[in-house]
Protein backbone atom coordinates (compact mmCIF):
# COMPACT_ATOMS: atom_id res chain seq x y z
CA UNK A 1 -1.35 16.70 -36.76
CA UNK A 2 -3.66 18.75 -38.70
CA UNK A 3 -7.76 19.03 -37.38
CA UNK A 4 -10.54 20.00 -39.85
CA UNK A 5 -13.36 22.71 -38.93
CA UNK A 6 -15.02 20.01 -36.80
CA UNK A 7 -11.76 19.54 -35.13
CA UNK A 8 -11.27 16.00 -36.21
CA UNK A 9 -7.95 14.47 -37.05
CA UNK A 10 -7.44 14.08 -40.91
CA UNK A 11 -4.60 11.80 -39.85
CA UNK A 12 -4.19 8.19 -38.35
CA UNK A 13 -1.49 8.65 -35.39
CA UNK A 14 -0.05 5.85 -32.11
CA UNK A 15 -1.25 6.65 -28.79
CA UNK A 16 1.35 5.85 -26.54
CA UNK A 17 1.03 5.86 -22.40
CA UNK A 18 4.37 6.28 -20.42
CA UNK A 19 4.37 6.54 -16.30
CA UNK A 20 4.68 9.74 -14.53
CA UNK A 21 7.23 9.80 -12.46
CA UNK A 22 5.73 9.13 -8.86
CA UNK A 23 1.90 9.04 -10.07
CA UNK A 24 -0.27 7.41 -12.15
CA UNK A 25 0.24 8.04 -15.75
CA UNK A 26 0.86 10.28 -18.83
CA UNK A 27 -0.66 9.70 -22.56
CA UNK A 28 1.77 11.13 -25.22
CA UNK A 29 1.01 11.34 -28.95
CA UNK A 30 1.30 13.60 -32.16
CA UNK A 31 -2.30 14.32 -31.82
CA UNK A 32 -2.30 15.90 -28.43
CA UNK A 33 -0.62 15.57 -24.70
CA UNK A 34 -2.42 15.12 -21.61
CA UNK A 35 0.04 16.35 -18.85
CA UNK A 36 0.67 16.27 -15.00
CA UNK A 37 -0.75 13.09 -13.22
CA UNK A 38 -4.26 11.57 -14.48
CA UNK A 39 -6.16 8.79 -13.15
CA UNK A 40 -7.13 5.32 -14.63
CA UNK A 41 -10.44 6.57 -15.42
CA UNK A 42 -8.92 9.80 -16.75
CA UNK A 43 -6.78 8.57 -19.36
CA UNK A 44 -9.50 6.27 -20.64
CA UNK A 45 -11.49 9.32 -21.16
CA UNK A 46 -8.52 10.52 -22.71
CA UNK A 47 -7.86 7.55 -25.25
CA UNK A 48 -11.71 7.68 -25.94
CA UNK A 49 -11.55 11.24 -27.28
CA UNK A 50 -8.71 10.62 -28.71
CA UNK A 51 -9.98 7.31 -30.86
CA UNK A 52 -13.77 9.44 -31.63
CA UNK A 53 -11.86 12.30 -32.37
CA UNK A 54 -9.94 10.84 -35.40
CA UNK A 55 -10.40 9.77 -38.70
CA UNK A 56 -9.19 5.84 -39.50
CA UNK A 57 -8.37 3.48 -37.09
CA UNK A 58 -6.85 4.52 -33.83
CA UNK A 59 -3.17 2.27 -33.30
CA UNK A 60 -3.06 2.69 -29.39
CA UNK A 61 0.62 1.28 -27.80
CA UNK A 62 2.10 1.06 -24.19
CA UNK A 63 5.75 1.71 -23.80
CA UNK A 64 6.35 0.70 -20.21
CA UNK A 65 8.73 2.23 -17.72
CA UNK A 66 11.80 0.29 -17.12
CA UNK A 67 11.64 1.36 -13.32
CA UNK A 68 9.33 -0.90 -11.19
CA UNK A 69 5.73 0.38 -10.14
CA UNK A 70 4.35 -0.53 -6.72
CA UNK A 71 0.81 0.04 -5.94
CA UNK A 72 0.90 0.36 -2.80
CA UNK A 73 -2.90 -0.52 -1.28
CA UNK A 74 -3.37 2.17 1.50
CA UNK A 75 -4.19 5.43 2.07
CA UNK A 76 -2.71 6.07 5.70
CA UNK A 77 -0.03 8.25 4.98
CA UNK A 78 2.47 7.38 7.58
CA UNK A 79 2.66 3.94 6.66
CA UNK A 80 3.44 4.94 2.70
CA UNK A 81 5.89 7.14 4.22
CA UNK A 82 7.61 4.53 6.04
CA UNK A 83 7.65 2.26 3.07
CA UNK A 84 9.08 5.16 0.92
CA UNK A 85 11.56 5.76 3.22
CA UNK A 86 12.67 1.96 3.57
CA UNK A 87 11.97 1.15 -0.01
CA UNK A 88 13.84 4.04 -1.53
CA UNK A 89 13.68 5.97 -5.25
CA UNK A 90 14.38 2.29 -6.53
CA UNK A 91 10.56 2.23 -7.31
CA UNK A 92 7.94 4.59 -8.72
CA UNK A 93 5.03 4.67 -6.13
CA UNK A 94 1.18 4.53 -6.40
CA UNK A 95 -1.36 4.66 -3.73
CA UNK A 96 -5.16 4.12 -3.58
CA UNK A 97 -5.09 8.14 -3.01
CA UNK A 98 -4.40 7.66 -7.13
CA UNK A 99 -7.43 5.47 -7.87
CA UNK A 100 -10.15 6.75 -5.55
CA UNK A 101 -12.64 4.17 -6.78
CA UNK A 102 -10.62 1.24 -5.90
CA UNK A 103 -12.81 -1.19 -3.67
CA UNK A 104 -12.63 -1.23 0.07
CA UNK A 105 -11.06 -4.81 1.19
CA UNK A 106 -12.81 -6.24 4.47
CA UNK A 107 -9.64 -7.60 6.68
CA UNK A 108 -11.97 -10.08 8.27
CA UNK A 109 -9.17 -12.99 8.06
CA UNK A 110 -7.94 -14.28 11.15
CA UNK A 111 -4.16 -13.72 10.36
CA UNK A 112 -1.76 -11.07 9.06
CA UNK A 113 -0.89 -13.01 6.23
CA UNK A 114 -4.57 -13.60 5.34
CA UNK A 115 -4.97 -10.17 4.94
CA UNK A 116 -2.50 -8.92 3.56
CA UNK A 117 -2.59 -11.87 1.05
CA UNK A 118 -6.61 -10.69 0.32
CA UNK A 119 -5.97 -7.37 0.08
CA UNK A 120 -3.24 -7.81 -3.03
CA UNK A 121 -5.07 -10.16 -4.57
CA UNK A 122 -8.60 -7.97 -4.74
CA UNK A 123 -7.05 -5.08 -5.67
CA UNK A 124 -4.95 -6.45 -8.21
CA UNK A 125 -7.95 -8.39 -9.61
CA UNK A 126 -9.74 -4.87 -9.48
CA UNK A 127 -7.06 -3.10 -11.56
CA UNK A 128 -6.65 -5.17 -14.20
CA UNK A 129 -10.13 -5.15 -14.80
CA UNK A 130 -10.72 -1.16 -14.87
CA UNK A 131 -8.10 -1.10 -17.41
CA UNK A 132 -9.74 -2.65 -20.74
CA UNK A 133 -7.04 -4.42 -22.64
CA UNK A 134 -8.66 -3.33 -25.81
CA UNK A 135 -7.24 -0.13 -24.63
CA UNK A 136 -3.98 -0.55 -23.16
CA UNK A 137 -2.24 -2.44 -20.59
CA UNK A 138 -0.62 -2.15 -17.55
CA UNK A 139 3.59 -2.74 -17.56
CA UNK A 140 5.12 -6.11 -16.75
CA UNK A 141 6.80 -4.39 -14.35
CA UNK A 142 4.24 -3.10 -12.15
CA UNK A 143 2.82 -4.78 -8.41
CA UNK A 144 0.13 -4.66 -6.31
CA UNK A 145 1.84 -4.33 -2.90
CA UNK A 146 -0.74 -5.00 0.49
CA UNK A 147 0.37 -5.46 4.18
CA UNK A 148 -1.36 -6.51 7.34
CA UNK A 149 1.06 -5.77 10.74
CA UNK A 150 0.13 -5.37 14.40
CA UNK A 151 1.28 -5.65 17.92
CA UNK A 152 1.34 -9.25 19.72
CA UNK A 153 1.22 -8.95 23.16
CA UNK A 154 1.59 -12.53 24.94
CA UNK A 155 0.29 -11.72 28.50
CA UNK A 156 -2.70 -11.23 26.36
CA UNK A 157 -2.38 -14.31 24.26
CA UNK A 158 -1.39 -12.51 21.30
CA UNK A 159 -3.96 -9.87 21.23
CA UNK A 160 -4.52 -7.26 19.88
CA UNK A 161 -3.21 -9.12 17.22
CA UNK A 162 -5.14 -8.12 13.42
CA UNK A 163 -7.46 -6.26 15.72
CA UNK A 164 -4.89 -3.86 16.66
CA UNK A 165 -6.02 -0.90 14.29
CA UNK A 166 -9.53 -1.22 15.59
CA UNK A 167 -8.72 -2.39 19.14
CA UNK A 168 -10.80 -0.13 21.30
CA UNK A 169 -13.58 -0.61 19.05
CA UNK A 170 -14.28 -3.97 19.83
CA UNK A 171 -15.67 -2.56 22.97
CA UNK A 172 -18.27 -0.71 21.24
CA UNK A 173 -18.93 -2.89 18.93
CA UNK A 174 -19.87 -7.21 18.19
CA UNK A 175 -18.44 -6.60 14.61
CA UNK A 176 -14.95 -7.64 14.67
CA UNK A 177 -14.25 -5.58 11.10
CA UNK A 178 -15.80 -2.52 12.63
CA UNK A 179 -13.74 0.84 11.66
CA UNK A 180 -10.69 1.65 13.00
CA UNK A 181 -10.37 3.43 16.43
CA UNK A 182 -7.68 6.47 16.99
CA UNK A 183 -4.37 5.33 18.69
CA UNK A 184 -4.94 7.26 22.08
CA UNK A 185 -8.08 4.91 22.81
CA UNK A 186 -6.18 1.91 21.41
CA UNK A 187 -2.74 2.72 24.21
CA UNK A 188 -5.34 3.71 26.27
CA UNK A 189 -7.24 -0.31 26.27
CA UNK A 190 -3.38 -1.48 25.90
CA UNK A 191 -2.55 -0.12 29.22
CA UNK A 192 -6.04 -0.72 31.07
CA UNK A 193 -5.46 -4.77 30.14
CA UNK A 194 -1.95 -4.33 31.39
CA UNK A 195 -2.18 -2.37 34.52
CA UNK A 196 -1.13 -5.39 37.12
CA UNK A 197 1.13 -7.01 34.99
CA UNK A 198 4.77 -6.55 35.87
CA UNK A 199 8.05 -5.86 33.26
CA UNK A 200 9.26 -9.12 33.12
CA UNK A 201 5.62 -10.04 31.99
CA UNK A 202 5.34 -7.49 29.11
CA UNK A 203 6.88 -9.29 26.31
CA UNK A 204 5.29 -8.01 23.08
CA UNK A 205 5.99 -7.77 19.14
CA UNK A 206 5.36 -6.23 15.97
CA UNK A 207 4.60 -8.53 13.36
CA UNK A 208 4.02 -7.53 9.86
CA UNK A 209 3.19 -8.99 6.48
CA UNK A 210 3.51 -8.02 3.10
CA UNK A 211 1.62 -9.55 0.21
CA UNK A 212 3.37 -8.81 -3.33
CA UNK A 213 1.05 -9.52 -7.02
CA UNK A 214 1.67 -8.60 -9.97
CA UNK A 215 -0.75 -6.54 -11.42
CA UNK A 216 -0.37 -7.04 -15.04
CA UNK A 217 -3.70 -8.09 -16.55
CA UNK A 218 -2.12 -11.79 -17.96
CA UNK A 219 0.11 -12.72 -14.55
CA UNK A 220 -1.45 -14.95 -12.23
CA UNK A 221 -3.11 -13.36 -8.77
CA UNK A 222 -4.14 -16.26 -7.23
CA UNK A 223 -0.81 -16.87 -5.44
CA UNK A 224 0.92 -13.74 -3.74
CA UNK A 225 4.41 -13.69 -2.48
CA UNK A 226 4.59 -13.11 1.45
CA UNK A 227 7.27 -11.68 3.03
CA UNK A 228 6.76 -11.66 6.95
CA UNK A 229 9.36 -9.68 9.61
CA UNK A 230 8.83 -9.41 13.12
CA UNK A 231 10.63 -7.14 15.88
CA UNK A 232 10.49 -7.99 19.67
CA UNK A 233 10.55 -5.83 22.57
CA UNK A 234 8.03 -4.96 25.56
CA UNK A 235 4.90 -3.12 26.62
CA UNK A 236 6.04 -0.12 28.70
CA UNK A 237 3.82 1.56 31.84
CA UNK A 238 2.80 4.90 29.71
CA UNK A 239 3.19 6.73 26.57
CA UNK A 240 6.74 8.11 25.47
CA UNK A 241 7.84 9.91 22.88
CA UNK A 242 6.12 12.62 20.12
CA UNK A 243 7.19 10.40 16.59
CA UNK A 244 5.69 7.39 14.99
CA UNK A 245 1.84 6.39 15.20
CA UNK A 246 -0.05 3.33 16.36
CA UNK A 247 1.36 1.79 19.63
CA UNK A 248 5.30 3.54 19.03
CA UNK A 249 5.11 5.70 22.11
CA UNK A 250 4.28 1.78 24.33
CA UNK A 251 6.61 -0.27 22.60
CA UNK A 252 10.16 -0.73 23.89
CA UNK A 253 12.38 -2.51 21.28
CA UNK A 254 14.81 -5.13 22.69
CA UNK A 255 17.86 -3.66 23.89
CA UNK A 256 17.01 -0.46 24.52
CA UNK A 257 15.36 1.95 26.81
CA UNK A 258 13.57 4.29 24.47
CA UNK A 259 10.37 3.76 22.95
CA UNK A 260 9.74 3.61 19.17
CA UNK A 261 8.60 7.01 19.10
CA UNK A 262 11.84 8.29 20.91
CA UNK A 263 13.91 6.63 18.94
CA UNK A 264 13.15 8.33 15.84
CA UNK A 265 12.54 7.21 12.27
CA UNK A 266 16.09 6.38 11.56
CA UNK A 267 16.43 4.08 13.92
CA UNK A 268 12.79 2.59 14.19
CA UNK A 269 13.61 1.68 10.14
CA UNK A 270 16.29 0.14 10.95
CA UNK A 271 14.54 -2.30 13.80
CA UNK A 272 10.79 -2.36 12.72
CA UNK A 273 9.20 -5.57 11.68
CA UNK A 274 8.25 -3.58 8.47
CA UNK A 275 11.55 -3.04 7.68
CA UNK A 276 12.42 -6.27 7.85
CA UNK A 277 9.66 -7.60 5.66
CA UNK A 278 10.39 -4.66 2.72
CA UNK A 279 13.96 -6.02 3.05
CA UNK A 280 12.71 -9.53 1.63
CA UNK A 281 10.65 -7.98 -0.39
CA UNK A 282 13.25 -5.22 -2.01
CA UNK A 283 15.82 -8.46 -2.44
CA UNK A 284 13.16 -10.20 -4.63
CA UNK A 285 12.44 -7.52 -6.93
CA UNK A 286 16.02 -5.91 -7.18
CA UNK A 287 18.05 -7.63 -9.59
């Protein structure tokens, strides 16, 4: 396309806005291209230049990726690494790293599924609003994916339970959504609470659930699909192990010796209630 002396298009042109492989995405046209990995808000500044930068009407066009998106709502790296590594290159991947104005989700529900079920559904409400439809819209084929997981411990009647990221901080504070505490103070409350209990006494599990919404402007977001996996094992007497995060270096799967942060990532995919749950999930959305 050709620009006058003003730099203004002398030519009407289509817009269209393909996914970047792994992030976010990437506005092609004949009147310009905005490379590498842009935010939401980016490549609505981009489309806005683009349509006051033109003569005639601006014809703006989505041609969506025929690989499935997953938004995956955290920012805790390990976790999107485990997911990665479960879920495999079947899916291009988002995080809220790539929308840092996405709204923080209070887990104030008393159950996994609750929050994992809230957490979809806000943030998939809060996308399809940031992206005008006037604009462009987001591909059929793209999801809102939230979990809520934890460790169930039953000489402690299920506790820490959803409380498990923030378990020491309960202690410091009445507010039961308070911020998370680091996992050495949370083993360290684990083991305190556990001190005269004896092996046989130290059943325990990791319980997670995933919350899956679409996130296309038009789909419904009022019912998320759940997909819930658990994996049993026991509480051991100290920490073992230099891999995994949370309570891995406590929790002894059943049949084995090792801790979860022995065992490795190999194997702890293989066993972990998240795997189990992606497994569901992976099954519903690979045809």
């Amino acid at each position: 396309m050709k620009r006058d002396g003003t730099g203004r298009g002398t030519e009407t042109q289509a817009v269209t806005a393909n996914q970047s492989p792994g992030l976010g995405w990437q506005v092609q046209s004949s009147l310009d291209s905005a490379g590498g990995f842009p935010t939401c808000r980016q490549i609505l500044n981009e489309l806005n230049w683009l349509a006051g930068g033109t003569s005639g009407k601006l014809r703006f066009r989505i041609v969506p990726s025929a690989q499935t998106t997953l938004l995956i709502a955290t920012r805790n790296a390990h976790k999107v690494g485990e997911i990665r590594a479960l879920l495999g290159d079947t899916f291009r991947y988002l995080t809220l790293n790539n929308f840092p104005n996405a709204p923080a989700v209070i887990e104030d529900a008393p159950t996994f599924a609750g929050n994992a079920a809230k957490k979809a559904v806000e943030l998939a409400g809060w996308l399809a609003a940031e992206i005008p439809n006037s604009k462009f819209q987001i591909p059929n084929s793209t999801w809102v994916l939230a979990d809520d997981s934890g460790l169930e411990v039953d000489a402690l009647n299920g506790a820490p339970g959803v409380h498990s990221a923030r378990f020491a901080a309960l202690d410091r504070s009445a507010d039961r959504v308070s911020a998370n505490s680091p996992d050495t103070e949370n083993n360290a409350k684990l083991l305190r609470l556990l001190k005269d209990v004896p092996i046989q006494k130290r059943a325990a599990r990791f319980r997670c659930v995933i919350a899956l919404v679409a996130g296309h402007p038009s789909s419904s977001i009022l019912h998320p699909q759940l997909f819930d996996g658990t994996c049993e094992g026991r509480i051991g007497f100290s920490p073992r192990g230099g891999n995994g995060f949370g309570y891995d270096p406590l929790f002894v799967p059943e049949g084995f010796t090792e801790s979860f942060a022995e065992l490795g990532e190999e194997t702890k995919n293989q066993l972990s209630h998240r795997a189990k749950a992606l497994a569901q999930l992976r099954a519903k959305l690979v045809l």
